[in-house]
C-alpha atoms as a PDB file:
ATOM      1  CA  UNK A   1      77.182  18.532  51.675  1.00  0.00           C
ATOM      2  CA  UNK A   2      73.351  18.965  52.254  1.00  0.00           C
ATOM      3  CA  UNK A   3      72.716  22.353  54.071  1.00  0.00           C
ATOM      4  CA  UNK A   4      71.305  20.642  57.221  1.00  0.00           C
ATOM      5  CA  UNK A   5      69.524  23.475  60.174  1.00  0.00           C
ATOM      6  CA  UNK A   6      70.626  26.168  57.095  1.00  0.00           C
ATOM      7  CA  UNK A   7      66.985  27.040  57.329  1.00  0.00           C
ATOM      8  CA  UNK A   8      66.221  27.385  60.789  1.00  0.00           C
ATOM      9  CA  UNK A   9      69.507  29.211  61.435  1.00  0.00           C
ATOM     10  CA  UNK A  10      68.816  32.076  59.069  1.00  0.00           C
ATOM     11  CA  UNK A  11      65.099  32.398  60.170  1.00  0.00           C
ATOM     12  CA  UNK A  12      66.517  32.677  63.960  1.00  0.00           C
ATOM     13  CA  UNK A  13      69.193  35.085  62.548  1.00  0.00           C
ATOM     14  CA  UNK A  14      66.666  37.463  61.259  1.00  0.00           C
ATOM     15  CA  UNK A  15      64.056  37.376  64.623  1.00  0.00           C
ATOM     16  CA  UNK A  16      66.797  38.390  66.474  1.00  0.00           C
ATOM     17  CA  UNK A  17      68.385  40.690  64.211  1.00  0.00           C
ATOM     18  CA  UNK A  18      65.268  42.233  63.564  1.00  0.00           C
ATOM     19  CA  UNK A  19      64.446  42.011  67.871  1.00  0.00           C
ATOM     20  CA  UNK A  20      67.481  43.800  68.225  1.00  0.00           C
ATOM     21  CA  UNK A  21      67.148  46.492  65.681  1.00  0.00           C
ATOM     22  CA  UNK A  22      63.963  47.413  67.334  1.00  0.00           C
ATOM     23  CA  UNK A  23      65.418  47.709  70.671  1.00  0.00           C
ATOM     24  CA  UNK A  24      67.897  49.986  69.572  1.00  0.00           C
ATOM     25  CA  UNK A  25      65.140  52.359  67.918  1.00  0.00           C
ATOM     26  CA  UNK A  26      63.184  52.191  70.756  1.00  0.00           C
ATOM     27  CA  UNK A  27      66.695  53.366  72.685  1.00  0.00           C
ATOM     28  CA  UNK A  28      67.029  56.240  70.152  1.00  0.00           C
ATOM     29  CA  UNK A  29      63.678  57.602  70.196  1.00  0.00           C
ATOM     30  CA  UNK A  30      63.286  56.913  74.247  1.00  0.00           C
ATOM     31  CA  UNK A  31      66.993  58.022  75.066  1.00  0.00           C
ATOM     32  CA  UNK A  32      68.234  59.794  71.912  1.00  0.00           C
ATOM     33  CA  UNK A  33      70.646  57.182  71.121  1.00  0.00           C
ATOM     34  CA  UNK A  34      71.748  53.617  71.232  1.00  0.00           C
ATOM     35  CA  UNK A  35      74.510  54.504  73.965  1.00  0.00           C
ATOM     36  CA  UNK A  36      73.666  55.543  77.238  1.00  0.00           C
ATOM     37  CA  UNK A  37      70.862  56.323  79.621  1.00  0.00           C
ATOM     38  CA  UNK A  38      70.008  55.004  82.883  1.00  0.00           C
ATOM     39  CA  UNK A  39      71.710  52.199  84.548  1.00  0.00           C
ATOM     40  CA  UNK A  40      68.230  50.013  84.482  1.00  0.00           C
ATOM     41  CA  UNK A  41      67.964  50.711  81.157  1.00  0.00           C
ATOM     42  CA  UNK A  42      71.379  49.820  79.738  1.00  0.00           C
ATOM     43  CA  UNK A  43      71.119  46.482  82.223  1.00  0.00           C
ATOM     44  CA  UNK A  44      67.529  45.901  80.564  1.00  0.00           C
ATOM     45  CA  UNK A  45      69.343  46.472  77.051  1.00  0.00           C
ATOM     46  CA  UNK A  46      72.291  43.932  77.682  1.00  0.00           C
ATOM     47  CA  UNK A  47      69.846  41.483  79.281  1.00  0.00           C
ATOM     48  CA  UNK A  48      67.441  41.161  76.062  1.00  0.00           C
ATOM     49  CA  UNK A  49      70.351  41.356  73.429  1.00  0.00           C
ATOM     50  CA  UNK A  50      72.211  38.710  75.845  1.00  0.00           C
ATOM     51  CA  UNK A  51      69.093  36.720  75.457  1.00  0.00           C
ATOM     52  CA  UNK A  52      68.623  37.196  72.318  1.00  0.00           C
ATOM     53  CA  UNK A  53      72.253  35.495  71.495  1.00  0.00           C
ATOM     54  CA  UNK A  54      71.634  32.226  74.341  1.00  0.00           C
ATOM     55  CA  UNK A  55      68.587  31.491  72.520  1.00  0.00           C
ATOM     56  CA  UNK A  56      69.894  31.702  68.873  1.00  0.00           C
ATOM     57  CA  UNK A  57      72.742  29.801  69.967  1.00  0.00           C
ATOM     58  CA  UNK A  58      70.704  27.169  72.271  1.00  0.00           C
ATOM     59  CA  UNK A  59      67.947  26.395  69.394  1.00  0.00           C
ATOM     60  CA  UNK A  60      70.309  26.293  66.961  1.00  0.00           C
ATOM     61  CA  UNK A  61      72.774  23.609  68.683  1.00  0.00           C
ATOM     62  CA  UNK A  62      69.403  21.632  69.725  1.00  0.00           C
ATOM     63  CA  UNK A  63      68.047  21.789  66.263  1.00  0.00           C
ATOM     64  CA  UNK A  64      71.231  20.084  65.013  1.00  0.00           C
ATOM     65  CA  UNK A  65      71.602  17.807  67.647  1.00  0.00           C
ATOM     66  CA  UNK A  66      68.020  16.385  66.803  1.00  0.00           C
ATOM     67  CA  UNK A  67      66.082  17.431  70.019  1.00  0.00           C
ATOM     68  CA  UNK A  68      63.657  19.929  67.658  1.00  0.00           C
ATOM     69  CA  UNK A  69      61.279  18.630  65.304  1.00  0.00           C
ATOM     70  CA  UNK A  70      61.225  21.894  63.693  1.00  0.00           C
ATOM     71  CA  UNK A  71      59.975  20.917  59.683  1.00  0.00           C
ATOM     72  CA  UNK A  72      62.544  22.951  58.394  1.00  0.00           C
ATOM     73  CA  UNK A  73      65.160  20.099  57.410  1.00  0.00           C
END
C-alpha cells in the first residue's frame, strides 16, 4: 500500500509536538512547572494544546480527503 498523507502527517506531528514542548518550557520557567499556576493560565494552556490537536486532526482528515493541495503526496 502506497503511504498516502504519510508525509504531511509526520511534518504536522512534529509542529505540534515541537509547539507543545515549548509551551510547557515556557510553563516551567514562567511557573516552575508544567502543572499548575493560575486559572488563566492553565485555561490558556488547554486552549493552545486543544488547538494544537483540532488542527492536526482537521488538516490531516482534509489532506486525505483531497481538499489540500499540499505537494507532499
Amino acid at each position: 500500500m502506497p503511504a498516502k498523507g504519510l508525509t504531511l502527517s509526520v511534518v504536522m506531528f512534529l509542529a505540534c509536538c515541537l509547539i507543545g514542548v515549548a509551551l510547557l518550557v515556557i510553563r516551567r520557567m514562567t511557573v516552575g512547572g508544567e502543572l499548575g499556576g493560575s486559572s488563566g493560565g492553565r485555561w490558556v494552556s488547554f486552549i493552545i494544546l486543544v488547538g494544537l490537536w483540532i488542527t492536526y486532526v482537521v488538516v490531516c482528515t482534509l489532506d486525505q480527503l483531497g481538499f489540500l493541495e499540499t505537494g507532499f503526496n
